[in-house]
C-alpha atoms as a PDB file:
ATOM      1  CA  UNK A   1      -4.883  23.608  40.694  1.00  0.00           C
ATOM      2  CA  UNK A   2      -6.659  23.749  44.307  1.00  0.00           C
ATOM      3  CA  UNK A   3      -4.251  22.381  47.231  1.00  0.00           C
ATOM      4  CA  UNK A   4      -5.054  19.458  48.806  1.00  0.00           C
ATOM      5  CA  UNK A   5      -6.237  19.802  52.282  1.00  0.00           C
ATOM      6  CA  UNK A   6      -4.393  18.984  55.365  1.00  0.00           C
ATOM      7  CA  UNK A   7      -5.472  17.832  58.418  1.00  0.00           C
ATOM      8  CA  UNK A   8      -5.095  21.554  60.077  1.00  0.00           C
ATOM      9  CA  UNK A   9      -7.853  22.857  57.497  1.00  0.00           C
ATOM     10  CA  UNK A  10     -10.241  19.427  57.675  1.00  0.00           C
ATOM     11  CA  UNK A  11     -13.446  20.998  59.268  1.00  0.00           C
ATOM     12  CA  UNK A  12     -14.454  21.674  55.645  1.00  0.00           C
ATOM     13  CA  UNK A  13     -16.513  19.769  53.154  1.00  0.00           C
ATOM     14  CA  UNK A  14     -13.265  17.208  51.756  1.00  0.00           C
ATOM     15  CA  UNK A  15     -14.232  15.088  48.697  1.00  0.00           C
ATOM     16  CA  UNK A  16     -10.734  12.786  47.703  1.00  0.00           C
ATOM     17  CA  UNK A  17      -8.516  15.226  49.011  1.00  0.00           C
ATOM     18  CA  UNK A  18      -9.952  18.260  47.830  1.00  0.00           C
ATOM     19  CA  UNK A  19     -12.210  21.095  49.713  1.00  0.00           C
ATOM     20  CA  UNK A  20     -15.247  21.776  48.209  1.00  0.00           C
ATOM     21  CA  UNK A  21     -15.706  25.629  47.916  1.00  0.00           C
ATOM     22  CA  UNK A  22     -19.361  26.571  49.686  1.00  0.00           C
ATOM     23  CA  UNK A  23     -20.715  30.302  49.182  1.00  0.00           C
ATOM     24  CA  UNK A  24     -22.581  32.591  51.449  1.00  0.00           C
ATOM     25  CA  UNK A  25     -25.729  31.207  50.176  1.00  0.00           C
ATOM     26  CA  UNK A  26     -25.316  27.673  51.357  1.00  0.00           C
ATOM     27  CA  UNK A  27     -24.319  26.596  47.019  1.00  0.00           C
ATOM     28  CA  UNK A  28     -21.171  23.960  46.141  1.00  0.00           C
ATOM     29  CA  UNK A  29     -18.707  25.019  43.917  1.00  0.00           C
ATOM     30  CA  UNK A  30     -19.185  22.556  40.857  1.00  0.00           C
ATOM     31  CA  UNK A  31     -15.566  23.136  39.632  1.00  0.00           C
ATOM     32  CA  UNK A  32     -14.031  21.557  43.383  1.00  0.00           C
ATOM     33  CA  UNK A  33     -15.703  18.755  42.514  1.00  0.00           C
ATOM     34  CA  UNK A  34     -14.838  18.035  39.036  1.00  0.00           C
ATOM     35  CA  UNK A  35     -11.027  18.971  40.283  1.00  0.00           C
ATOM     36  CA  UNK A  36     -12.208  15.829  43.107  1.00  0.00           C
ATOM     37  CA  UNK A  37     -12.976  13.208  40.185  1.00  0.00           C
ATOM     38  CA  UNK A  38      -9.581  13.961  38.306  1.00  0.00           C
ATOM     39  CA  UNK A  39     -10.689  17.030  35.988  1.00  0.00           C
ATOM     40  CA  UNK A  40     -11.376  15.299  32.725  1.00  0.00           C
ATOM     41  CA  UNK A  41     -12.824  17.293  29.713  1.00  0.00           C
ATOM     42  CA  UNK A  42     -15.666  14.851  29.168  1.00  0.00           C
ATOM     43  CA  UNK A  43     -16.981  15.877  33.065  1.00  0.00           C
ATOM     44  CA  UNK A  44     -17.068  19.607  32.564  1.00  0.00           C
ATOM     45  CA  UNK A  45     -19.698  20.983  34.725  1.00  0.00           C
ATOM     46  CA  UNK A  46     -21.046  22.486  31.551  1.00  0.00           C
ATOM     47  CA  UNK A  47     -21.508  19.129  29.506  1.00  0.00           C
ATOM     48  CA  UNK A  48     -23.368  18.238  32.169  1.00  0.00           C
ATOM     49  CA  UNK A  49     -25.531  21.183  32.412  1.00  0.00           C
ATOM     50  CA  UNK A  50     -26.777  20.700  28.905  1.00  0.00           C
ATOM     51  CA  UNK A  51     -27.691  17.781  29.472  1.00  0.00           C
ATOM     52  CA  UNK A  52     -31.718  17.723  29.034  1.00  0.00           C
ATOM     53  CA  UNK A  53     -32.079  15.457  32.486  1.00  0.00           C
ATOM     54  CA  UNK A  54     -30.177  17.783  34.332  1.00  0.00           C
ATOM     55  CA  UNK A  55     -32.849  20.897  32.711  1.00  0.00           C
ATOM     56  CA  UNK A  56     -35.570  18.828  34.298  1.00  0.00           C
ATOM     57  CA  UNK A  57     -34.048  18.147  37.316  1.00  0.00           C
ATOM     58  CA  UNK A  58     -33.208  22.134  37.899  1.00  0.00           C
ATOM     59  CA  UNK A  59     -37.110  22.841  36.863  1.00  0.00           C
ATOM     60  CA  UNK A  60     -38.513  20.559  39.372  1.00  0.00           C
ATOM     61  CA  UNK A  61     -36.737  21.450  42.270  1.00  0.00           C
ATOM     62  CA  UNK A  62     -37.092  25.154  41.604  1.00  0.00           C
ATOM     63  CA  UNK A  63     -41.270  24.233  41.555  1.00  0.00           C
ATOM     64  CA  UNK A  64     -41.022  22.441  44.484  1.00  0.00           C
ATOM     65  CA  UNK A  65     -39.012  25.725  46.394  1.00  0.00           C
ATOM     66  CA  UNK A  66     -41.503  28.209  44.542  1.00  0.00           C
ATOM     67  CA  UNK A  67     -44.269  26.352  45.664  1.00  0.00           C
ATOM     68  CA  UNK A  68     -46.178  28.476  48.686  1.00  0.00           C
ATOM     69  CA  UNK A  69     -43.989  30.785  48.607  1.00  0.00           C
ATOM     70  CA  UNK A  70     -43.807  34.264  47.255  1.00  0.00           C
ATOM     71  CA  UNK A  71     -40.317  34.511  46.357  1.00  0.00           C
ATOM     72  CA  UNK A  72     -39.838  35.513  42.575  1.00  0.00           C
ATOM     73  CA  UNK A  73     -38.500  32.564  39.997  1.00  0.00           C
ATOM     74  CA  UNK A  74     -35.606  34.382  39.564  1.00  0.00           C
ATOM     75  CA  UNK A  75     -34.822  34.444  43.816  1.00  0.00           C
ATOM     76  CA  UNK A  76     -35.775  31.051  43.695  1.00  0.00           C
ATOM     77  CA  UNK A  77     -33.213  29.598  40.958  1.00  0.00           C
ATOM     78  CA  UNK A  78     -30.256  31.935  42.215  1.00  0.00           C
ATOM     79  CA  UNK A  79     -30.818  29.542  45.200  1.00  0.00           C
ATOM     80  CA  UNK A  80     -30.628  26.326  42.837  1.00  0.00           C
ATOM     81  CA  UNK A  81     -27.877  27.487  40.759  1.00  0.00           C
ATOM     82  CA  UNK A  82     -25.927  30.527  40.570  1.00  0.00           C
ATOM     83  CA  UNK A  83     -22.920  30.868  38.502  1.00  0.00           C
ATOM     84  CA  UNK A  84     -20.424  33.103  39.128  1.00  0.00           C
ATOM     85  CA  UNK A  85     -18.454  34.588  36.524  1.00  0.00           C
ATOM     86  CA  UNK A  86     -16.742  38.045  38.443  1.00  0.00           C
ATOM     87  CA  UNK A  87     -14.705  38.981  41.378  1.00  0.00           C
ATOM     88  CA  UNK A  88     -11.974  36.261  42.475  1.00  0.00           C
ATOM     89  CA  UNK A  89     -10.544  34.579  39.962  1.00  0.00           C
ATOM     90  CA  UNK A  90     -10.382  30.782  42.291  1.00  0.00           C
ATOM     91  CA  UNK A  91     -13.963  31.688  43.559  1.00  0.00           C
ATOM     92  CA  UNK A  92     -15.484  31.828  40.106  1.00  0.00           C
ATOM     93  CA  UNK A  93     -17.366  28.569  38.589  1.00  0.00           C
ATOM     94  CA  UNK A  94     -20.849  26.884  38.793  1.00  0.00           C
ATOM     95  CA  UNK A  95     -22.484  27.243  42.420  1.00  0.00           C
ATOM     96  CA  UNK A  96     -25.024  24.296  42.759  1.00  0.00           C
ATOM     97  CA  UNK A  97     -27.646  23.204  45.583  1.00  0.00           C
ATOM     98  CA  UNK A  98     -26.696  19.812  47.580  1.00  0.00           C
ATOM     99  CA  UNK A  99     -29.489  17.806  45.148  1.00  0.00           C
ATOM    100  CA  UNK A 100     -27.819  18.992  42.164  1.00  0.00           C
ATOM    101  CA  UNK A 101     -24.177  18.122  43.759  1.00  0.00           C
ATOM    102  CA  UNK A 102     -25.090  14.947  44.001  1.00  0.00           C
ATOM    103  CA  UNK A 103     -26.690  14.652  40.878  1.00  0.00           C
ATOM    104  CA  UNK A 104     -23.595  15.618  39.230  1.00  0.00           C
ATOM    105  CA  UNK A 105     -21.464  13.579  41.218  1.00  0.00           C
ATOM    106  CA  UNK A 106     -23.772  10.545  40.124  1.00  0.00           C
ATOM    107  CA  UNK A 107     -23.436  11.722  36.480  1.00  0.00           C
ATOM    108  CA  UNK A 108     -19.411  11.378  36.414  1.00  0.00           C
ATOM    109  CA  UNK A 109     -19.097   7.988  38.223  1.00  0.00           C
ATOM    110  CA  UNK A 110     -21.121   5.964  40.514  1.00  0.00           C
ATOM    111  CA  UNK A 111     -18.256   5.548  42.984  1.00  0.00           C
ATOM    112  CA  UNK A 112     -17.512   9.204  42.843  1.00  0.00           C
ATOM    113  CA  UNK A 113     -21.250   9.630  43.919  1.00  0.00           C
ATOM    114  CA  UNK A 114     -20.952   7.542  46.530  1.00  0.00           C
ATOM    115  CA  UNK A 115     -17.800   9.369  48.010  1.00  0.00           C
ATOM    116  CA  UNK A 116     -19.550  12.544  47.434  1.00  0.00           C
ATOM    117  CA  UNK A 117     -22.760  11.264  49.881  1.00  0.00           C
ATOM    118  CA  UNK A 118     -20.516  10.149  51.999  1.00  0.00           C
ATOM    119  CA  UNK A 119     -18.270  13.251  52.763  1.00  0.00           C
ATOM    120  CA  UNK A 120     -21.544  15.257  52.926  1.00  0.00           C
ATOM    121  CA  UNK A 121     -22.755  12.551  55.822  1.00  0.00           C
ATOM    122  CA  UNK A 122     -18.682  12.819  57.658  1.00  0.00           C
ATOM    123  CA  UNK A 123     -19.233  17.038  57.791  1.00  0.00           C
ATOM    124  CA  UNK A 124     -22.549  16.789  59.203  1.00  0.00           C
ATOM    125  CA  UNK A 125     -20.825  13.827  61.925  1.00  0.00           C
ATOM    126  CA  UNK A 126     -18.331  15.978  62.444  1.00  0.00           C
ATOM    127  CA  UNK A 127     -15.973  12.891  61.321  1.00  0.00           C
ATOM    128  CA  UNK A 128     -14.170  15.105  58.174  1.00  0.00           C
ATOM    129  CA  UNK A 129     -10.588  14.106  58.928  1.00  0.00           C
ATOM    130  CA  UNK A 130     -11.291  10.484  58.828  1.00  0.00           C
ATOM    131  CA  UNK A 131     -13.519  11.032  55.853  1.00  0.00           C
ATOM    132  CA  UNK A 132     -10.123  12.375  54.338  1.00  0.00           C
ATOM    133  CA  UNK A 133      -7.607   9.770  55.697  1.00  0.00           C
ATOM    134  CA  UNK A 134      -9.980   7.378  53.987  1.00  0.00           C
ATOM    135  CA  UNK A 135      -9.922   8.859  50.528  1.00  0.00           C
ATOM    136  CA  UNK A 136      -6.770   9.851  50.821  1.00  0.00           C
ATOM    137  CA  UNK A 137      -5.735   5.769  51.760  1.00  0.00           C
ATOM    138  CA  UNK A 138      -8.145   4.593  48.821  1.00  0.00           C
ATOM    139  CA  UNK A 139      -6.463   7.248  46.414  1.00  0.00           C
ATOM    140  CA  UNK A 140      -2.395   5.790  47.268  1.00  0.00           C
ATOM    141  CA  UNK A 141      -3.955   2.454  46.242  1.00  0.00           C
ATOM    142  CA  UNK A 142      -5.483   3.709  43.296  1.00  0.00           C
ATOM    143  CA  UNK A 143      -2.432   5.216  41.969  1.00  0.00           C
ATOM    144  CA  UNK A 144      -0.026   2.432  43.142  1.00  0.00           C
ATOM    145  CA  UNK A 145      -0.458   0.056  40.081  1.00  0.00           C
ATOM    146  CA  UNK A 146       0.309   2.722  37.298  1.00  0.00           C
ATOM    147  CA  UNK A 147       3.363   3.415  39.213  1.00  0.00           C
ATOM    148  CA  UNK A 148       4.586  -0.042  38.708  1.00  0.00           C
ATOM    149  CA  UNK A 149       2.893  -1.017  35.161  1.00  0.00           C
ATOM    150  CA  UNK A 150       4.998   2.446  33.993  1.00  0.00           C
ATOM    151  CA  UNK A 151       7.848   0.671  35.448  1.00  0.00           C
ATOM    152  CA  UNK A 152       7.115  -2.553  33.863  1.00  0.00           C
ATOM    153  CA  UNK A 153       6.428  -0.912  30.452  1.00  0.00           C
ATOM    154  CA  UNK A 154       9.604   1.079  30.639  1.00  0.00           C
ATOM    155  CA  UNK A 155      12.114  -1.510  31.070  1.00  0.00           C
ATOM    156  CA  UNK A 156      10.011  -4.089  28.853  1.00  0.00           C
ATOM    157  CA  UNK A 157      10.823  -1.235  26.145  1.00  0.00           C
ATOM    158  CA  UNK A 158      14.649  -1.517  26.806  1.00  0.00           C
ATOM    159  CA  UNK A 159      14.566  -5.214  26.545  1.00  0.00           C
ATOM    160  CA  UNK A 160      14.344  -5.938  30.687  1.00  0.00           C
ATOM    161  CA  UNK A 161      12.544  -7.769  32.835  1.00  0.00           C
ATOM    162  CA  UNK A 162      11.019  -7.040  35.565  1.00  0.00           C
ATOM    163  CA  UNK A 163      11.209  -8.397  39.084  1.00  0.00           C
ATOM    164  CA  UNK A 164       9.881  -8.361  42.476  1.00  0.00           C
ATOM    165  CA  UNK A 165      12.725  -7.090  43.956  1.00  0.00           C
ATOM    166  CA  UNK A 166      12.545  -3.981  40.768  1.00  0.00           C
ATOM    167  CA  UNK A 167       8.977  -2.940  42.740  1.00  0.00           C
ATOM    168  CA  UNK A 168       9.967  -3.425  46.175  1.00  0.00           C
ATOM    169  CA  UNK A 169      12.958  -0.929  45.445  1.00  0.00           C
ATOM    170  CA  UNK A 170      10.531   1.908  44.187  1.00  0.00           C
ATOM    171  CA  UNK A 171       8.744   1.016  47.244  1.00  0.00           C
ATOM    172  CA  UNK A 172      12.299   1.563  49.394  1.00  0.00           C
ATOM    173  CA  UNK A 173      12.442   4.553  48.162  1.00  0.00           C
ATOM    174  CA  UNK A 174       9.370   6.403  48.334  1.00  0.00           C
ATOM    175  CA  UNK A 175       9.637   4.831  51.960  1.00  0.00           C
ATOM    176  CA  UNK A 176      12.490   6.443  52.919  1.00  0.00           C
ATOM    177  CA  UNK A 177      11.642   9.798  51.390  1.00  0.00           C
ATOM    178  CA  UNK A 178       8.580  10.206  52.965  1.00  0.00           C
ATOM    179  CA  UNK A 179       9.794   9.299  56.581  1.00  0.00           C
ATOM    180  CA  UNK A 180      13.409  10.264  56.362  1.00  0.00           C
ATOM    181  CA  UNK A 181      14.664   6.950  56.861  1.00  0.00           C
ATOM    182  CA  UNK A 182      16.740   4.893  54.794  1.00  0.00           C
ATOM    183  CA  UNK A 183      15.704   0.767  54.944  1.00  0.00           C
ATOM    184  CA  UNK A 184      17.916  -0.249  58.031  1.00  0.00           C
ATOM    185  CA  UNK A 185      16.583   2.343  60.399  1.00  0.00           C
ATOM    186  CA  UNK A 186      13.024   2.202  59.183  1.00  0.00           C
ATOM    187  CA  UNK A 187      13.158  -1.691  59.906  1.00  0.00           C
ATOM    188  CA  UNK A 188      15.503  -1.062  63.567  1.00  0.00           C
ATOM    189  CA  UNK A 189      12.203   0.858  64.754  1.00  0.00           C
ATOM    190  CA  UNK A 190       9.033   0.000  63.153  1.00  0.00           C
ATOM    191  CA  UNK A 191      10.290  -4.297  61.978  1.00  0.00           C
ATOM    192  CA  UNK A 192       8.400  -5.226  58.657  1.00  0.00           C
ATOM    193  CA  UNK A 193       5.390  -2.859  59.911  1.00  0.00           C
ATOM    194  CA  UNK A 194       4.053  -1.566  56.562  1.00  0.00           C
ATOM    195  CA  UNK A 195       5.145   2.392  56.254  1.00  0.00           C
ATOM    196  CA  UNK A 196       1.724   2.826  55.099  1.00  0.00           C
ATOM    197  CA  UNK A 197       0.349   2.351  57.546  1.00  0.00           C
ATOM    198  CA  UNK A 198       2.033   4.756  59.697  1.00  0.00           C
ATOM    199  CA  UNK A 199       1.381   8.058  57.591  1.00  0.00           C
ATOM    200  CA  UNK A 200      -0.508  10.390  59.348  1.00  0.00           C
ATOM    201  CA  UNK A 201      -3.093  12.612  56.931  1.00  0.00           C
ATOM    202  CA  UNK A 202       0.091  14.595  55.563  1.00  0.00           C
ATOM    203  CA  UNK A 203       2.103  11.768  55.080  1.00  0.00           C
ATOM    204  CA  UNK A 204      -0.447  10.378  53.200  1.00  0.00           C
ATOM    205  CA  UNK A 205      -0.719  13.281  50.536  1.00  0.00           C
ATOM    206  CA  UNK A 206       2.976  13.397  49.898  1.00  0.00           C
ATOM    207  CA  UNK A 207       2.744   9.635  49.004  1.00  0.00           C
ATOM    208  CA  UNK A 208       0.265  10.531  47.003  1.00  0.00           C
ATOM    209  CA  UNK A 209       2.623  12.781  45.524  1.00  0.00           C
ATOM    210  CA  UNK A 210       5.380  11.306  44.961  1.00  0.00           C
ATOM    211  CA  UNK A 211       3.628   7.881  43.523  1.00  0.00           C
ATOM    212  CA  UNK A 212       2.014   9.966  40.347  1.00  0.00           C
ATOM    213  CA  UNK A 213       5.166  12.428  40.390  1.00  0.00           C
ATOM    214  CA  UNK A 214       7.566   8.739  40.056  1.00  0.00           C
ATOM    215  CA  UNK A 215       5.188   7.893  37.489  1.00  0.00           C
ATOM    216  CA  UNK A 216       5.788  10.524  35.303  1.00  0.00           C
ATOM    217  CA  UNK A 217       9.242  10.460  35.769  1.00  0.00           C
ATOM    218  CA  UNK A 218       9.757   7.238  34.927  1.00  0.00           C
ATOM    219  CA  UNK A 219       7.731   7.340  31.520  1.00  0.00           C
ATOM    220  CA  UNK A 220      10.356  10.018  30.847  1.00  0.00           C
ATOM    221  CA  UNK A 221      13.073   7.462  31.189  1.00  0.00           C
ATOM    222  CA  UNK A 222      14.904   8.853  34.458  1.00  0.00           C
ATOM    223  CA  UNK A 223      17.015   6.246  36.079  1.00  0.00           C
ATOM    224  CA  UNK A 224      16.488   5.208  39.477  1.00  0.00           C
ATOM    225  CA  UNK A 225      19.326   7.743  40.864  1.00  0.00           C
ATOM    226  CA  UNK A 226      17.789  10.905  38.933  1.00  0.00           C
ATOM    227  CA  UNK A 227      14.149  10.171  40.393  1.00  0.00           C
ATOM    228  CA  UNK A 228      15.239   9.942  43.518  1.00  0.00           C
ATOM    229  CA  UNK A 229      16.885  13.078  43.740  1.00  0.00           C
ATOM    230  CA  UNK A 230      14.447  15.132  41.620  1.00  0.00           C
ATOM    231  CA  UNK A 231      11.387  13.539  44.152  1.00  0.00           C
ATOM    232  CA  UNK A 232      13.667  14.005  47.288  1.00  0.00           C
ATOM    233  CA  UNK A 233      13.473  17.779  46.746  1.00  0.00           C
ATOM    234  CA  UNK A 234       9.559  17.685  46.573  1.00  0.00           C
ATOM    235  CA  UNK A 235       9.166  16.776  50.362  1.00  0.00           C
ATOM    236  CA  UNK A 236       8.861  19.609  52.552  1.00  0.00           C
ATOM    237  CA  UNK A 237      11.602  19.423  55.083  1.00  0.00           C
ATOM    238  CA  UNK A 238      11.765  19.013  59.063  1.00  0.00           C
ATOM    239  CA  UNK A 239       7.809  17.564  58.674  1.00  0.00           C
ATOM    240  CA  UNK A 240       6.949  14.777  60.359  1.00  0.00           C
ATOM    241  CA  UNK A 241       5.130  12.029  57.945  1.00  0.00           C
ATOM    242  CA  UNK A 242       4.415   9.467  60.321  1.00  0.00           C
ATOM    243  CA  UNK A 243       1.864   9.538  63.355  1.00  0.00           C
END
């Protein structure tokens, strides 16, 4: 799977966390963005592809480049769509103008279109690192409530309830594991400041971390203790998390 970017490496094209992959010919890498949307099978690049819309869409834009021109068809489409099936393994995949970028990103999800024209519009303002502290933010709450509905489900399985005080301790912890301090010190410093809101880019993608890495751990039926430990090993140490 392709690393999220950090903020040293944001001057690239950054679509929910990931950078999308641009060759020498000015084409998008398909396969960044489908990794960008969450990589299901039903949003293969090549589903999409055969779609008979998507035919069209490839014939009319090549006309419109041919057109006045006296570049052959075959120029003209390698500057549509190339795909590229040799050399590096992570640089192989579907290579695809902006318009058809976009028109794939519309054909997985209209929000994920919408993010799409929008981290296009943040690398030509120059603005790419708060494009990605913004999708970065929006992808914490995203994966925030299946953290605590597998919590929920989990104990409702073993006969327990669950309380407030059962959330606000995953909460704790995370908290503490992504700023290295345990609840007394966090509140001696920062008061009842949200921790959230403190993370700095990197901070923000090992919370992202850690919330789907808890979630699978507790659907596995670790205890509190054994999660802690197990995610406590994931965060990279002597790194700052908060700005």
């Amino acid at each position: 799977m392709k690393k999220r970017i950090t903020a040293a490496a944001s001057q690239e094209l950054v679509i929910n966390g990931i950078a999308l992959t641009c060759n020498e010919t000015g084409l998008y890498r398909l396969n960044d963005l489908h990794e960008a949307t969450g990589g299901l099978k039903k949003h293969q690049v090549g589903n999409w592809l055969r779609s008979q819309r998507t035919q069209q869409l490839i014939v009319q834009i090549g006309e419109e480049r041919i057109d006045g021109t006296e570049a052959t068809a075959s120029l003209v489409m390698d500057s549509i769509l190339y795909v590229q099936r040799g050399g590096n393994q992570k640089a192989q995949g579907t290579y695809a103008c902006r318009e058809l970028a976009y028109d794939y990103a519309s054909w997985i999800d209209p929000a994920f279109f919408v993010a799409t024209i929008r981290a296009f519009g943040a690398l030509a303002d120059g603005k790419t690192a708060e494009a990605l502290e913004i999708g970065l933010r929006k992808d914490l709450a995203k994966e925030y409530k299946p953290m605590m509905d597998a919590l929920k489900k989990v104990r409702a399985a073993e006969g327990k309830t669950t309380e407030a005080r059962h959330y606000t301790n995953e909460n704790n912890m995370l908290r503490e594991i992504v700023t290295g301090f345990p609840p007394s010190a966090y509140k001696e410093i920062w008061g009842n400041t949200p921790f959230r809101d403190l993370l700095d880019i990197e901070g923000c993608e090992m919370l992202l971390w850690l919330q789907k890495e808890n979630t699978k751990l507790i659907l596995r039926g670790l205890s509190y203790a054994e999660r802690k430990e197990i995610l406590a090993a994931g965060r990279p140490a002597q790194q700052t998390m908060v700005a």
